[in-house]
C-alpha atoms as a PDB file:
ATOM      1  CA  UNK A   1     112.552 114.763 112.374  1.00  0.00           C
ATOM      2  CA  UNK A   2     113.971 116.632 109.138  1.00  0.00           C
ATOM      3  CA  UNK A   3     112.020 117.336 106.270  1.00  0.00           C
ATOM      4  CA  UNK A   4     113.880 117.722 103.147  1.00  0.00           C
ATOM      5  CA  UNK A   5     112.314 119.684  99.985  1.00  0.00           C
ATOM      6  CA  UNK A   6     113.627 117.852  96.846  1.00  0.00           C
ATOM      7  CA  UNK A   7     111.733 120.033  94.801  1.00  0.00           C
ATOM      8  CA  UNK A   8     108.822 122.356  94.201  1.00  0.00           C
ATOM      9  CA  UNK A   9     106.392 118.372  93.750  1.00  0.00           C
ATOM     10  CA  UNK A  10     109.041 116.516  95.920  1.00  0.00           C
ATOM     11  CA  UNK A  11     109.817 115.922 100.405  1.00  0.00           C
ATOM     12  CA  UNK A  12     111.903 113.670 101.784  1.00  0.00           C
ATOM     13  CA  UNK A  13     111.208 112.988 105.696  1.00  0.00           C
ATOM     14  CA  UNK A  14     113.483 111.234 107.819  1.00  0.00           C
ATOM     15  CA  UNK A  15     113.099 110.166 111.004  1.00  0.00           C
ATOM     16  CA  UNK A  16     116.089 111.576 112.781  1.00  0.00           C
ATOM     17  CA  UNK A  17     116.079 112.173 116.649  1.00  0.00           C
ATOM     18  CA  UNK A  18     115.825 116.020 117.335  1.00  0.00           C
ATOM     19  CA  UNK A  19     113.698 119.000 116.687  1.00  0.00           C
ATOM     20  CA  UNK A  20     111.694 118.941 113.432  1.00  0.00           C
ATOM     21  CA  UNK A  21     113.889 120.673 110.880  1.00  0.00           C
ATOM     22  CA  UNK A  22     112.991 121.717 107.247  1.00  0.00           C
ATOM     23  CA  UNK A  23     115.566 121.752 104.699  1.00  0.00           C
ATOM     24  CA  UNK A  24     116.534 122.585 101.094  1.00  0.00           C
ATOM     25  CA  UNK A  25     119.238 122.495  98.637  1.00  0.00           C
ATOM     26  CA  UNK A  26     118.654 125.963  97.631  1.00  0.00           C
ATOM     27  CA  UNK A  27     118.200 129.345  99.383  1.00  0.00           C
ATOM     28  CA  UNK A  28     115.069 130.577  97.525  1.00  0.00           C
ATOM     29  CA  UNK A  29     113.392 127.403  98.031  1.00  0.00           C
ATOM     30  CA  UNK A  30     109.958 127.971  99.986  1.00  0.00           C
ATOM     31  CA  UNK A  31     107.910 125.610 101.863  1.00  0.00           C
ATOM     32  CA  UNK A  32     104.769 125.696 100.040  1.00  0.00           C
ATOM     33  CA  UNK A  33     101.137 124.356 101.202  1.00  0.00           C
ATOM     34  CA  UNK A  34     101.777 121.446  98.906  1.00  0.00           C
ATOM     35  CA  UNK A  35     105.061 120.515 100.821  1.00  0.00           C
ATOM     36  CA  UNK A  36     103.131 120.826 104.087  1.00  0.00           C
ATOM     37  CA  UNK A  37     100.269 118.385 103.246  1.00  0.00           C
ATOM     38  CA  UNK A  38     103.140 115.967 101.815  1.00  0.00           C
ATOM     39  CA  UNK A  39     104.824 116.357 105.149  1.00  0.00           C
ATOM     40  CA  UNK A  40     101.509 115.611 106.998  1.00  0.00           C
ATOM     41  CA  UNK A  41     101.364 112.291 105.179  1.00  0.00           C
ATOM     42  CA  UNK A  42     104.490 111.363 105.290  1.00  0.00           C
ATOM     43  CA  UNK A  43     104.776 112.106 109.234  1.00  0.00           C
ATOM     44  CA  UNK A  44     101.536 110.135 109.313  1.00  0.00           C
ATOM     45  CA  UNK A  45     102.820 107.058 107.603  1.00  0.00           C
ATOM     46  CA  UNK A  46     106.480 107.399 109.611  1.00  0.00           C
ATOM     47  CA  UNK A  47     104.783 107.227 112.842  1.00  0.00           C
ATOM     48  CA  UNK A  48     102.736 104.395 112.197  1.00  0.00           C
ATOM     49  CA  UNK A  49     105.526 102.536 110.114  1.00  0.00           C
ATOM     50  CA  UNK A  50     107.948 103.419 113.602  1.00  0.00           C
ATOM     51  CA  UNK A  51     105.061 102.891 116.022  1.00  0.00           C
ATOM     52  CA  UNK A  52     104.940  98.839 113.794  1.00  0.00           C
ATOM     53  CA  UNK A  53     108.306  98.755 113.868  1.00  0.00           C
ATOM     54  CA  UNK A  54     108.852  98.668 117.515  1.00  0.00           C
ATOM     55  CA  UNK A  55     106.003  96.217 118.079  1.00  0.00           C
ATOM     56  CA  UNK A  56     107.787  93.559 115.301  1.00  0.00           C
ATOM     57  CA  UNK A  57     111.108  93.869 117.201  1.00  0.00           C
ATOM     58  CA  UNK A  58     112.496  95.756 113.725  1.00  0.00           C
ATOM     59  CA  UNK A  59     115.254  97.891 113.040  1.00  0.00           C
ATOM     60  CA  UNK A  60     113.739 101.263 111.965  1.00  0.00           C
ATOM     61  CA  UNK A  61     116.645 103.452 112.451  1.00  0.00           C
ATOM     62  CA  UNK A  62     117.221 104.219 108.577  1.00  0.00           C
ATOM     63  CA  UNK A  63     113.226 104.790 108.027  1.00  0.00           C
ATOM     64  CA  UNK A  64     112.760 107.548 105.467  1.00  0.00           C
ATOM     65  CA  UNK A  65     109.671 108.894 103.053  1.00  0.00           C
ATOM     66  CA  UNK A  66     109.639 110.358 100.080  1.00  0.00           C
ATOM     67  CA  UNK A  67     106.643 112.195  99.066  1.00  0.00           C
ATOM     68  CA  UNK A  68     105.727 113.386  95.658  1.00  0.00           C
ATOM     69  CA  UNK A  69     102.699 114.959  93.489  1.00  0.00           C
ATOM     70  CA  UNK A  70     101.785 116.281  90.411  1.00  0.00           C
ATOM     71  CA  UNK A  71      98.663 118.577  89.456  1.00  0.00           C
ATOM     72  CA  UNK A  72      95.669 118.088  87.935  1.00  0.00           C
ATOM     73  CA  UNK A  73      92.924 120.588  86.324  1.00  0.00           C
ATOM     74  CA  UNK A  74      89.491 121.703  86.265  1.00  0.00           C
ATOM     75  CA  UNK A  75      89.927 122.484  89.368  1.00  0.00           C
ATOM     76  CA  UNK A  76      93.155 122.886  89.884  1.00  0.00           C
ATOM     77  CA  UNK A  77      94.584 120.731  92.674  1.00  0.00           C
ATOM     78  CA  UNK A  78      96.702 117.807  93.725  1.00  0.00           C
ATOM     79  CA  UNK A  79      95.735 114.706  91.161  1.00  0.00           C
ATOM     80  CA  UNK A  80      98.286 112.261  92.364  1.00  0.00           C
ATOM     81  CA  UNK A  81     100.943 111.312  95.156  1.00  0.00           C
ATOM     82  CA  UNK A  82     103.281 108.947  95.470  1.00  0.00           C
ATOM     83  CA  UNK A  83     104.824 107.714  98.814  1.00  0.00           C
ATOM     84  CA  UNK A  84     108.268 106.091  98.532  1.00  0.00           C
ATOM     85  CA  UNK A  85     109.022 104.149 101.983  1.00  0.00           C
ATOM     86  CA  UNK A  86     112.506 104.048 102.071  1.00  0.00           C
ATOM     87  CA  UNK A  87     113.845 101.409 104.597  1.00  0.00           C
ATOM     88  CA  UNK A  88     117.176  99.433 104.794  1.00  0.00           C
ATOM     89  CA  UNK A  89     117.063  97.165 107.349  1.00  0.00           C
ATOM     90  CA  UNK A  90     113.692  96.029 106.196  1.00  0.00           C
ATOM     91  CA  UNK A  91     113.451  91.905 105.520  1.00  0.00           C
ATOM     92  CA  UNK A  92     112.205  91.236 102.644  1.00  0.00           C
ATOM     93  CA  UNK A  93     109.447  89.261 104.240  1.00  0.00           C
ATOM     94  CA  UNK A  94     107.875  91.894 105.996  1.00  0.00           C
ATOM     95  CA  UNK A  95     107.131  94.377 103.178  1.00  0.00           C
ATOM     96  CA  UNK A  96     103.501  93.653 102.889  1.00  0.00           C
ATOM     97  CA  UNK A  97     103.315  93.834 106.057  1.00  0.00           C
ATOM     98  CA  UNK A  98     104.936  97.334 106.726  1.00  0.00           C
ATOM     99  CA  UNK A  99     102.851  98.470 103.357  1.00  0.00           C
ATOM    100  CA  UNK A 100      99.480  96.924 104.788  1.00  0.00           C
ATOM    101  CA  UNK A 101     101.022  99.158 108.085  1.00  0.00           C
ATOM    102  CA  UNK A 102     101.025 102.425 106.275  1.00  0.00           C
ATOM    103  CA  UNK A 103      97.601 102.209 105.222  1.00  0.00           C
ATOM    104  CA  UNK A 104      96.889 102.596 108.531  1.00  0.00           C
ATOM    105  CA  UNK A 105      97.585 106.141 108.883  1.00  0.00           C
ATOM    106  CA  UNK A 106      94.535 108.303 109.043  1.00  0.00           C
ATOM    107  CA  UNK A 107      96.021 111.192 107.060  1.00  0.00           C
ATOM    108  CA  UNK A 108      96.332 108.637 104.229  1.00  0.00           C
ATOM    109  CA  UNK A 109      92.885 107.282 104.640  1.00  0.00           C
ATOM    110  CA  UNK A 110      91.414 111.111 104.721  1.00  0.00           C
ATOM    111  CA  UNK A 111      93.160 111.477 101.387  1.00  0.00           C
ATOM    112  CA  UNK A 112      92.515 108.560 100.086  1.00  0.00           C
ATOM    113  CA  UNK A 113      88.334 108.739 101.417  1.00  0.00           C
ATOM    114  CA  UNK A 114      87.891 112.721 100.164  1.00  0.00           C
ATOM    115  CA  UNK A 115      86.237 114.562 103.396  1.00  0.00           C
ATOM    116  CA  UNK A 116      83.297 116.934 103.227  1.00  0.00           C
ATOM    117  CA  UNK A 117      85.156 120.361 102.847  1.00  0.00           C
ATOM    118  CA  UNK A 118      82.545 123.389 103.659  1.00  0.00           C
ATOM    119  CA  UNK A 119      84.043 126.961 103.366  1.00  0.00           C
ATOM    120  CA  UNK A 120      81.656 129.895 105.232  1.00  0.00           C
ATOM    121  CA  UNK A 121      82.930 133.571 106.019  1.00  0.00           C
ATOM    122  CA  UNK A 122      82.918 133.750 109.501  1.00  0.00           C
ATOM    123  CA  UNK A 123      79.530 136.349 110.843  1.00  0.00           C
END
């Protein structure tokens, strides 16, 4: 699996055979918190997508995801993400199927559902 960062709001995951790489197109890029909980989704969604795939007999060989956000305020924190599913060899006639799919993933539906967050200093 590769991970790509695009940009400081912006991953691209593919779903190439291999040890999990990350990437950029720059030296000083880093991989930020932000860039790991788009990579958590987007592994989420690839898996399940894949996991589909091979069930409906389909081609997921050129599978990508692109993942990005933008901020909101008051507090300050991710207001929005978008997830691009990139696939090729896709038939038309099984898009809303393979989007129906990738609701599936549970990293999507704990995003989607906010959790109860508690923070405590450890005694």
């Amino acid at each position: 699996m590769k991970i790509l960062l695009l940009s400081e709001e912006r991953i691209r995951l593919e779903g190439t055979p291999g040890p999990l790489t990350i990437e950029a197109d720059r030296p000083d890029a880093q991989y930020s918190p932000f860039h790991m909980l788009a990579s958590s989704l987007a592994t989420c969604v690839l898996s399940v997508l894949a996991s589909w795939a091979e069930h409906a007999k389909l081609d997921a060989s050129g599978l990508a995801l692109e993942v990005d956000w933008r901020f909101a305020e008051k507090p300050h924190r991710v207001g929005t993400i978008d997830v691009k599913i990139i696939w090729p060899q896709l038939p038309p006639e099984r898009r809303t199927a393979a989007e129906r799919a990738a609701h599936l993933c549970a990293i999507h539906n704990t995003l989607a559902t906010a959790p109860t967050v508690t923070t405590a200093i450890a005694s």
